[in-house]
C-alpha atoms as a PDB file:
ATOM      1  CA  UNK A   1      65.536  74.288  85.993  1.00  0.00           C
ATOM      2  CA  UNK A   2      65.726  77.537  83.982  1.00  0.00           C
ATOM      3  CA  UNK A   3      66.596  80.624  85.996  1.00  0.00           C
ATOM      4  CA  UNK A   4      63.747  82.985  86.348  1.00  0.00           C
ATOM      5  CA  UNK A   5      63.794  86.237  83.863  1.00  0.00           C
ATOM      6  CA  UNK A   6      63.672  88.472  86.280  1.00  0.00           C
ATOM      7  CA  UNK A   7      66.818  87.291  88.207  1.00  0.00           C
ATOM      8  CA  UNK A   8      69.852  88.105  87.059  1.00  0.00           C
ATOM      9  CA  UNK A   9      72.541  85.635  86.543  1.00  0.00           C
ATOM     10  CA  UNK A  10      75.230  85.135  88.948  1.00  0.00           C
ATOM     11  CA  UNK A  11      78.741  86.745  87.986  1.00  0.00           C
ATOM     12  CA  UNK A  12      81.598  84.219  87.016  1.00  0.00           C
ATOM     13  CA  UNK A  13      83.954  84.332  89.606  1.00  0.00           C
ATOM     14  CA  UNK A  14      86.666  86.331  89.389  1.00  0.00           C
ATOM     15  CA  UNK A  15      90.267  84.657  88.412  1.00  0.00           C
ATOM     16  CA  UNK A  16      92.127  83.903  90.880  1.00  0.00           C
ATOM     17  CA  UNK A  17      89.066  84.515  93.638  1.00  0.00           C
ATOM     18  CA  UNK A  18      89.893  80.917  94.750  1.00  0.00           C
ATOM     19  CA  UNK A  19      93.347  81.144  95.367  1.00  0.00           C
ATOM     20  CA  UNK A  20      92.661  84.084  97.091  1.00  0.00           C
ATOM     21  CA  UNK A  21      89.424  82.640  99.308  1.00  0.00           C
ATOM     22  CA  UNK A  22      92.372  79.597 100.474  1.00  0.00           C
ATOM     23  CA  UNK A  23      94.833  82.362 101.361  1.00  0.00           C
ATOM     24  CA  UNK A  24      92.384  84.191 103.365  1.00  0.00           C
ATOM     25  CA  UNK A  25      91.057  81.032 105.351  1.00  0.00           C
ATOM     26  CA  UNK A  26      95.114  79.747 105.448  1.00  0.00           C
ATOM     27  CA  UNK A  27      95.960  82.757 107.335  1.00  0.00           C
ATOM     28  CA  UNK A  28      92.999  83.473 109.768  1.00  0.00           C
ATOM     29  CA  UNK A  29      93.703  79.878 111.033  1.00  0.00           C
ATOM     30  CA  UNK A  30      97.252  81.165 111.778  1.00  0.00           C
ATOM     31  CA  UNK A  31      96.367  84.036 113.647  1.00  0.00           C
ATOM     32  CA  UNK A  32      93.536  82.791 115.232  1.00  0.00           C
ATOM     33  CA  UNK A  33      96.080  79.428 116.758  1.00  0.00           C
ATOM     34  CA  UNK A  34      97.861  82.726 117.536  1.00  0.00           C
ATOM     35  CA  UNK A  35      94.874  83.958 119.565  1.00  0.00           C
ATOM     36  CA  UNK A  36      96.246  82.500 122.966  1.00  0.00           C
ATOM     37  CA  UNK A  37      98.243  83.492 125.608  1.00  0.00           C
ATOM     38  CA  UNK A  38     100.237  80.113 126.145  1.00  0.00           C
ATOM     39  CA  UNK A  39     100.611  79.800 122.331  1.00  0.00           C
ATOM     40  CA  UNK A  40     102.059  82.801 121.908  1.00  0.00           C
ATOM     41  CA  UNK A  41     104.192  82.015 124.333  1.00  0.00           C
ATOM     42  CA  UNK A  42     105.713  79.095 122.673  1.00  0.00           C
ATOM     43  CA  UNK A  43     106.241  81.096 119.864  1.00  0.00           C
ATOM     44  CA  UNK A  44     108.126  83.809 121.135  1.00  0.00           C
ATOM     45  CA  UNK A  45     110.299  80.629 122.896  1.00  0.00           C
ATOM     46  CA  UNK A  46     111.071  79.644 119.415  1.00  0.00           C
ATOM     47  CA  UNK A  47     111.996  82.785 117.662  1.00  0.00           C
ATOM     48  CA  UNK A  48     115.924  82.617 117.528  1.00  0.00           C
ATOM     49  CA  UNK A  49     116.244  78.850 119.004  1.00  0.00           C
ATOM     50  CA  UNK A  50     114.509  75.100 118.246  1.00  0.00           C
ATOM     51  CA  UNK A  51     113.809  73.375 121.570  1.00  0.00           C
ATOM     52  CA  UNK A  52     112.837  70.742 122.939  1.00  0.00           C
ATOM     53  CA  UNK A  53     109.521  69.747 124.328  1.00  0.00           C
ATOM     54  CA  UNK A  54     110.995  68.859 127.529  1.00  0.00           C
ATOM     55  CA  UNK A  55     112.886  72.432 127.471  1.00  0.00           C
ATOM     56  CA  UNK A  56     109.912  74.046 126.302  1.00  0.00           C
ATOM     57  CA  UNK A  57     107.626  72.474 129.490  1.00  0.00           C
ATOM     58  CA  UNK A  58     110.240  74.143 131.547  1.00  0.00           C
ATOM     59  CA  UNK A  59     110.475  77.620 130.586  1.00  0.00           C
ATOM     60  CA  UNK A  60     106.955  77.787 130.231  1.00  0.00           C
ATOM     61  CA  UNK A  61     106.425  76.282 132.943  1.00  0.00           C
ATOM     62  CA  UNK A  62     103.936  73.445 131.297  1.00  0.00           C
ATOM     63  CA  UNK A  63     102.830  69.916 131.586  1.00  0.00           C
ATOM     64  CA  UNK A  64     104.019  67.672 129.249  1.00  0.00           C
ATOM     65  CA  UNK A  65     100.209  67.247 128.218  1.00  0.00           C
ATOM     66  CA  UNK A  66      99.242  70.535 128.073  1.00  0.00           C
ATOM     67  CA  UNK A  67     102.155  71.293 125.815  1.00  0.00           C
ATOM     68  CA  UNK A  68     101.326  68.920 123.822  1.00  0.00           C
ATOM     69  CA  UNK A  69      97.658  69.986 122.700  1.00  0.00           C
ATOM     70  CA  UNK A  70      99.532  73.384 122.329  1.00  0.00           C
ATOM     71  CA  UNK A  71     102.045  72.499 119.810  1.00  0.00           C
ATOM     72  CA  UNK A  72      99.497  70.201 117.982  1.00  0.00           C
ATOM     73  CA  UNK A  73      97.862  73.555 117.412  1.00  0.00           C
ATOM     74  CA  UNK A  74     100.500  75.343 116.167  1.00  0.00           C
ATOM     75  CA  UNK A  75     101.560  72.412 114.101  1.00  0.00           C
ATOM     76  CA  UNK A  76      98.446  71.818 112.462  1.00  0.00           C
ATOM     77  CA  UNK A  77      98.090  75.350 111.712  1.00  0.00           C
ATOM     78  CA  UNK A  78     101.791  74.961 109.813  1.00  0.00           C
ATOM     79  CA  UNK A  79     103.647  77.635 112.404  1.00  0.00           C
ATOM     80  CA  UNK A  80     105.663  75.396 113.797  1.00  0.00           C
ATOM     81  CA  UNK A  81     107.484  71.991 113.072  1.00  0.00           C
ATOM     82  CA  UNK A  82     109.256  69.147 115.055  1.00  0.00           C
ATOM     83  CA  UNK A  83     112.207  67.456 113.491  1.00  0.00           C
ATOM     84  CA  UNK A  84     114.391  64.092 114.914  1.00  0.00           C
ATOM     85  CA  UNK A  85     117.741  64.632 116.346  1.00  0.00           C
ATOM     86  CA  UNK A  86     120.871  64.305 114.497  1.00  0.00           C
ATOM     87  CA  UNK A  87     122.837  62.848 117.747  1.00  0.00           C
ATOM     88  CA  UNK A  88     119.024  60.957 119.375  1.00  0.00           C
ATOM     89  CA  UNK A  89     116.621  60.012 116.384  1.00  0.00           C
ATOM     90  CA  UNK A  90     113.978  59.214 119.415  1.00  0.00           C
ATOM     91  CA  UNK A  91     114.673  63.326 120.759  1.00  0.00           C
ATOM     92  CA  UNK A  92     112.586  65.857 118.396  1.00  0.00           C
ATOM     93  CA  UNK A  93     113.134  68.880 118.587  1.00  0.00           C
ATOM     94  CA  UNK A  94     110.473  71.908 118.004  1.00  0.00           C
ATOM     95  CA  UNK A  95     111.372  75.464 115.740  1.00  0.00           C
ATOM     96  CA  UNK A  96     109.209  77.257 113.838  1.00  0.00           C
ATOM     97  CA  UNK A  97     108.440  76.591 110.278  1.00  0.00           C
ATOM     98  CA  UNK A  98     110.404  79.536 107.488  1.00  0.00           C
ATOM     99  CA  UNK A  99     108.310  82.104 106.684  1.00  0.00           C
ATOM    100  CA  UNK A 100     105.557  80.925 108.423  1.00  0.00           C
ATOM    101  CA  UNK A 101     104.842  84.801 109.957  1.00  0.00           C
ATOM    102  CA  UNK A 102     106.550  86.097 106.867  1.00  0.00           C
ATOM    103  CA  UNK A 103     102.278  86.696 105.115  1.00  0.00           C
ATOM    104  CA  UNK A 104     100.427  87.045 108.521  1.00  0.00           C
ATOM    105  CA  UNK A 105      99.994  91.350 107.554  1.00  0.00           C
ATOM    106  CA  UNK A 106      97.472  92.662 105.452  1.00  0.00           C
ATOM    107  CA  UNK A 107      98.259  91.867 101.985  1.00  0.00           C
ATOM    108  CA  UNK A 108      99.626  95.068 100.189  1.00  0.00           C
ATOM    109  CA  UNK A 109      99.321  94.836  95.939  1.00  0.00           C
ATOM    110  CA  UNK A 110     103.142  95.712  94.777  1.00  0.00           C
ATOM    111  CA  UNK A 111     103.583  97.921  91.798  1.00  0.00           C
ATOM    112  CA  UNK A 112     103.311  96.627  88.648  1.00  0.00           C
ATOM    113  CA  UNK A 113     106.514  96.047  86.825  1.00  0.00           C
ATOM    114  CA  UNK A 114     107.886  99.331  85.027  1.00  0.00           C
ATOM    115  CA  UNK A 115     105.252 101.700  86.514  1.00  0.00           C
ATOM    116  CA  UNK A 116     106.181 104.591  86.511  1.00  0.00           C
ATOM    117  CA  UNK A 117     104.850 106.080  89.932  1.00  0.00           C
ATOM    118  CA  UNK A 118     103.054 109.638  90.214  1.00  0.00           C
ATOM    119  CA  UNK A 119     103.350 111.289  93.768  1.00  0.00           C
ATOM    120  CA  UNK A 120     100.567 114.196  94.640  1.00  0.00           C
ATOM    121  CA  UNK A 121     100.655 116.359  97.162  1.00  0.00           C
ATOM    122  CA  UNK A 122      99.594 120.441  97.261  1.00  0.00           C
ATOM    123  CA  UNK A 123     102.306 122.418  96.623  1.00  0.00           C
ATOM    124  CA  UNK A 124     104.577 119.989  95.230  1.00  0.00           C
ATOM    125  CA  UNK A 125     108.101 121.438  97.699  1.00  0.00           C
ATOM    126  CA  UNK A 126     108.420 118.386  99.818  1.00  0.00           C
ATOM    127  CA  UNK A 127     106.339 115.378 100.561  1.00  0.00           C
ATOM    128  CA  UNK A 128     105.556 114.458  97.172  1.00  0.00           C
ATOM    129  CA  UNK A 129     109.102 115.046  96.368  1.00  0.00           C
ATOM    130  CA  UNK A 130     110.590 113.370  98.529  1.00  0.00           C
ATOM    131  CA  UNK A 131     108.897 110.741  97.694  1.00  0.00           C
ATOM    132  CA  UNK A 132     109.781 110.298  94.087  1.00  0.00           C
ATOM    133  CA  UNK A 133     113.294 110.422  94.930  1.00  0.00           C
ATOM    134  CA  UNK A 134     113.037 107.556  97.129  1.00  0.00           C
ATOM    135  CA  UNK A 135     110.835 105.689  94.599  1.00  0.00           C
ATOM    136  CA  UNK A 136     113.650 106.418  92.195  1.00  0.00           C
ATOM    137  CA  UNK A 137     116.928 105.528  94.874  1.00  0.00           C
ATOM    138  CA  UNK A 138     114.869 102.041  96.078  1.00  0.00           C
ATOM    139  CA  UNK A 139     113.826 100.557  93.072  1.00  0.00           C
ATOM    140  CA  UNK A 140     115.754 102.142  90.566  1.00  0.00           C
ATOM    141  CA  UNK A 141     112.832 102.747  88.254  1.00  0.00           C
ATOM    142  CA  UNK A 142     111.115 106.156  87.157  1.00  0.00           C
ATOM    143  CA  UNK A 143     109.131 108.329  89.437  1.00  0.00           C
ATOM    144  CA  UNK A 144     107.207 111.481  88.803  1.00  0.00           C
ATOM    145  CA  UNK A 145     105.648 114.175  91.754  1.00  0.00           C
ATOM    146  CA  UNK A 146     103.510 116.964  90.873  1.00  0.00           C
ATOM    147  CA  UNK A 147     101.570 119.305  93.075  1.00  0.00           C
ATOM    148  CA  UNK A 148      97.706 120.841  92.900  1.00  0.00           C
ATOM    149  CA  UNK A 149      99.085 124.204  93.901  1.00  0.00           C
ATOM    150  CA  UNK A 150     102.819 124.229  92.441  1.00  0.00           C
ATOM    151  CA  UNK A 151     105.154 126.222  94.723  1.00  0.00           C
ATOM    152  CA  UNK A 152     108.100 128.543  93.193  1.00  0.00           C
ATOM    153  CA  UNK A 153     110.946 125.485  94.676  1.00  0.00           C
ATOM    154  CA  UNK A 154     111.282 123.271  96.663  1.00  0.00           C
ATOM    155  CA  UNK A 155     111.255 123.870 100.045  1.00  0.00           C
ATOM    156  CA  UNK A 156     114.760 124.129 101.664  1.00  0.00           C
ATOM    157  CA  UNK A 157     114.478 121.538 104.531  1.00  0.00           C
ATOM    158  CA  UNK A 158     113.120 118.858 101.600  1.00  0.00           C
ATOM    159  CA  UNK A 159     116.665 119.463 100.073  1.00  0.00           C
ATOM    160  CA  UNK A 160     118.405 119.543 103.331  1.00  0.00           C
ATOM    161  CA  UNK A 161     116.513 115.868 104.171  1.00  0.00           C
ATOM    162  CA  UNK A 162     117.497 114.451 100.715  1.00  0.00           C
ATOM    163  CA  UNK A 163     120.817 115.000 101.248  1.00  0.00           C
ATOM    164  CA  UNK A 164     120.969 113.575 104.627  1.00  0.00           C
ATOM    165  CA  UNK A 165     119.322 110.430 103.340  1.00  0.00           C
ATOM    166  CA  UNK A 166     121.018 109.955 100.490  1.00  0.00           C
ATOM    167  CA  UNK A 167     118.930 111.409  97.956  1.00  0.00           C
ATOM    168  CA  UNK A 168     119.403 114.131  95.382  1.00  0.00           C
ATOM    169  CA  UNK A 169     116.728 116.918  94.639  1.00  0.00           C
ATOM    170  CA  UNK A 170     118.861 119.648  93.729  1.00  0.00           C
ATOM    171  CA  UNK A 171     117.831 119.427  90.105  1.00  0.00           C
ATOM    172  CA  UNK A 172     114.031 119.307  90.840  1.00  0.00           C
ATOM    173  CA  UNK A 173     111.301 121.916  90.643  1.00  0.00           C
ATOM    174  CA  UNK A 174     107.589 122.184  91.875  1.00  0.00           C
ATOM    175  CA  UNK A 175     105.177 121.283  89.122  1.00  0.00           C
ATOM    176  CA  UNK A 176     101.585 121.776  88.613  1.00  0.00           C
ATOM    177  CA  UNK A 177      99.352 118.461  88.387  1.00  0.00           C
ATOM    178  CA  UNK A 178      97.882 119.222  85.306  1.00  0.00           C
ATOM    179  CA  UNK A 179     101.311 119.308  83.577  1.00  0.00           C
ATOM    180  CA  UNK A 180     102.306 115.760  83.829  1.00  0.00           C
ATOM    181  CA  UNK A 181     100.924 112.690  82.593  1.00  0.00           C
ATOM    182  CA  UNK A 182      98.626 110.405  84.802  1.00  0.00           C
ATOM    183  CA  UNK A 183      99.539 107.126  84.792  1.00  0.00           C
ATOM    184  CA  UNK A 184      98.061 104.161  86.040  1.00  0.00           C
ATOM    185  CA  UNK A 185      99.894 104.433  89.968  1.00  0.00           C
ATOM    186  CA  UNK A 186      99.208 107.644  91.431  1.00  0.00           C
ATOM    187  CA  UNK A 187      99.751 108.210  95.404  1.00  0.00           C
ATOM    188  CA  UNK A 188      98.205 111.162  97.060  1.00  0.00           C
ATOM    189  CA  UNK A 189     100.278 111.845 100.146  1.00  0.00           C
ATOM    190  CA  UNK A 190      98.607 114.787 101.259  1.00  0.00           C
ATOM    191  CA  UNK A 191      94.892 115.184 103.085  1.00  0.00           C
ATOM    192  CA  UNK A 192      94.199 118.301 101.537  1.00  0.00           C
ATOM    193  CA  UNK A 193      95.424 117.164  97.742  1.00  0.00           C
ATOM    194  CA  UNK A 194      93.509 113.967  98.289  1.00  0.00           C
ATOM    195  CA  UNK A 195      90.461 115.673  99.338  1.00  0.00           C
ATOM    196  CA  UNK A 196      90.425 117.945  96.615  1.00  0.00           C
ATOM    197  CA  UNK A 197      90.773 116.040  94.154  1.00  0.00           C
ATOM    198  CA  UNK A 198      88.040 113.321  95.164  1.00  0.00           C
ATOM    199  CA  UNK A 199      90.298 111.360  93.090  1.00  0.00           C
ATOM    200  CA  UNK A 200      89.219 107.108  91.676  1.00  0.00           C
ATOM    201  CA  UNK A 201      89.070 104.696  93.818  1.00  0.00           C
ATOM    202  CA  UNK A 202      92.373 103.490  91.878  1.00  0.00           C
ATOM    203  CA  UNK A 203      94.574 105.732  93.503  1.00  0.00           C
ATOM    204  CA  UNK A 204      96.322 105.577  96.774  1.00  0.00           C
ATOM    205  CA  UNK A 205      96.514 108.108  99.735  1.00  0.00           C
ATOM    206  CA  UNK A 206      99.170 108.264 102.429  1.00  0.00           C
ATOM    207  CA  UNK A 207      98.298 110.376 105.237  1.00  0.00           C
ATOM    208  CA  UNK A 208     101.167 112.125 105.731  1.00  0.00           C
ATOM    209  CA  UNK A 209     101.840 115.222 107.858  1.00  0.00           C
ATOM    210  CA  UNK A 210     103.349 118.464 106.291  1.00  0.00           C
ATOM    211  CA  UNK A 211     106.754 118.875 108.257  1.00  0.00           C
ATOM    212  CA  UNK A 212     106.878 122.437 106.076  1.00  0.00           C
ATOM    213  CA  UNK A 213     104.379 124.198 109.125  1.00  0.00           C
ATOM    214  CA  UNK A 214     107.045 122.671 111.659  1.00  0.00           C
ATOM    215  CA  UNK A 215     110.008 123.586 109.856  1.00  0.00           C
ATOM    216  CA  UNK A 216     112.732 121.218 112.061  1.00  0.00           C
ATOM    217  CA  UNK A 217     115.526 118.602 110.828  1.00  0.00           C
ATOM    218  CA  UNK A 218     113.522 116.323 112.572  1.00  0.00           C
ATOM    219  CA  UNK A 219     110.397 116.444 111.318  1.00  0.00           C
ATOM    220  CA  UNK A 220     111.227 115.858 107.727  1.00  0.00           C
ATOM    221  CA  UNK A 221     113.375 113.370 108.616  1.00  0.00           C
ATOM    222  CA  UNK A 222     110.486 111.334 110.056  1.00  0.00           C
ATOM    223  CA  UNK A 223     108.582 112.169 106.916  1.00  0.00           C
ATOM    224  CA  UNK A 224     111.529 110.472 104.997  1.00  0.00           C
ATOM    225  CA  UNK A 225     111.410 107.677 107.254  1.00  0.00           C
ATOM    226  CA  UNK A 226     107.526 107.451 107.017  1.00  0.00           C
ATOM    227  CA  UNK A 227     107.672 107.319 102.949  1.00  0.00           C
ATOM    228  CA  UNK A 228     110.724 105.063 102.879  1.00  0.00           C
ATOM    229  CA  UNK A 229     108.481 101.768 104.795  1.00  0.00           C
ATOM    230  CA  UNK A 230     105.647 103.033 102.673  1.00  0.00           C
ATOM    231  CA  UNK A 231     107.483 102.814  99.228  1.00  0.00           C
ATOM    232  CA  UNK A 232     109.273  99.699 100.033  1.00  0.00           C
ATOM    233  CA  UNK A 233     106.219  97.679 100.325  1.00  0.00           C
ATOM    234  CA  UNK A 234     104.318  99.058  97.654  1.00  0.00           C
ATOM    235  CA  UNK A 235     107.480  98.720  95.520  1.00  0.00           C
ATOM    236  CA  UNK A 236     108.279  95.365  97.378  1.00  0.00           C
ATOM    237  CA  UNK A 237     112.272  96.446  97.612  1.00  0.00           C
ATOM    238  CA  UNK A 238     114.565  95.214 100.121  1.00  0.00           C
ATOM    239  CA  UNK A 239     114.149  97.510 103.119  1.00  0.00           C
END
């Protein structure tokens, strides 16, 4: 039957939207054989050590039954796996399958090869800073910061952090936004850059705090920590 005119026609699917749909269902049946108390249970059992069924029933304190339907669960839902003795071929013995928890987060889109990162914040004397160098010390690849209101340096306790991590920004100096060239990965980690710039949906923003107000060791130390997770897994380094 002919579509109507005034209907319009239904967009192709997307490449890869398949792929994606059977990753999505894949892991919601995880968690959701997750979603109970006893399962859970017999997970955290199994985290550094395969065991038995019989071992299991008794530190859970569960029926042979009971544990049964449980693991059947988990099993179906590929967590966890039960393999024959070496010594007993009729003894199996129950461990968790590799990797199996290894996708269960959000998925996070890693940088594309090469990029060559561009880190915003508002006066371009820490955060954004910071961040570059870390880009440039974890992956080994190119980074650039910039700021929407420049400062005259960078600020001391940015230095003082870089050097206690490991980093190097003696060489650096605050630049304005509009001097640099946007690339295809840009990362606001400021509120107020991010805001003022209303910038496309293609960018990122990491809410970070300014530790320049609080001024302490600490405080941009926790900043470094903060952008260190953050830029190994968008750069999908080894932490």
């Amino acid at each position: 039957m002919p579509r109507r005119p005034d209907l319009p026609a239904e967009p192709a699917a997307a490449p890869g939207a398949a792929s994606e749909r059977a990753d999505l269902v894949g892991r919601a049946a995880r968690h959701a054989a997750l979603a109970d108390p006893v399962r859970l249970a017999v997970v955290d059992a199994l985290a550094v050590s395969e065991r038995s069924p019989v071992e299991l029933g008794r530190r859970l304190g569960l029926g042979s039954n009971l544990l049964a339907h449980h693991l059947g669960v988990l099993e179906r839902a590929g967590l966890v796996r039960r393999t024959p003795s070496a010594g007993d071929a009729r003894r199996r013995y129950v461990g968790l399958c590799p990797d199996a928890f290894a996708d269960l987060g959000p998925r996070r889109p890693g940088a594309p090869a090469g990029v060559v990162p561009l880190f915003v914040c508002t006066h371009n004397s820490a955060r954004s800073q910071l961040a570059a160098a870390l880009w440039r010390t974890l992956t080994g690849g190119a980074a650039e910061s910039a700021g929407t209101h420049p400062a005259p340096e960078v600020h001391p306790g940015a230095v003082a952090a870089a050097v206690r991590a490991g980093l190097d920004l003696s060489a650096t100096r605050p630049q304005a936004l509009d001097a640099v060239v946007v690339g295809p990965l840009v990362v606001t980690v400021c509120d107020r850059a991010h805001e003022e710039l209303a910038p496309p949906a293609e960018w990122l923003h990491w809410s970070v705090p300014d530790p320049v107000p609080d001024g302490r060791a600490v405080t941009f130390d926790a900043v470094v920590a903060d952008l260190r997770t953050r830029i190994t897994r968008l750069g999908r380094v080894a932490a």
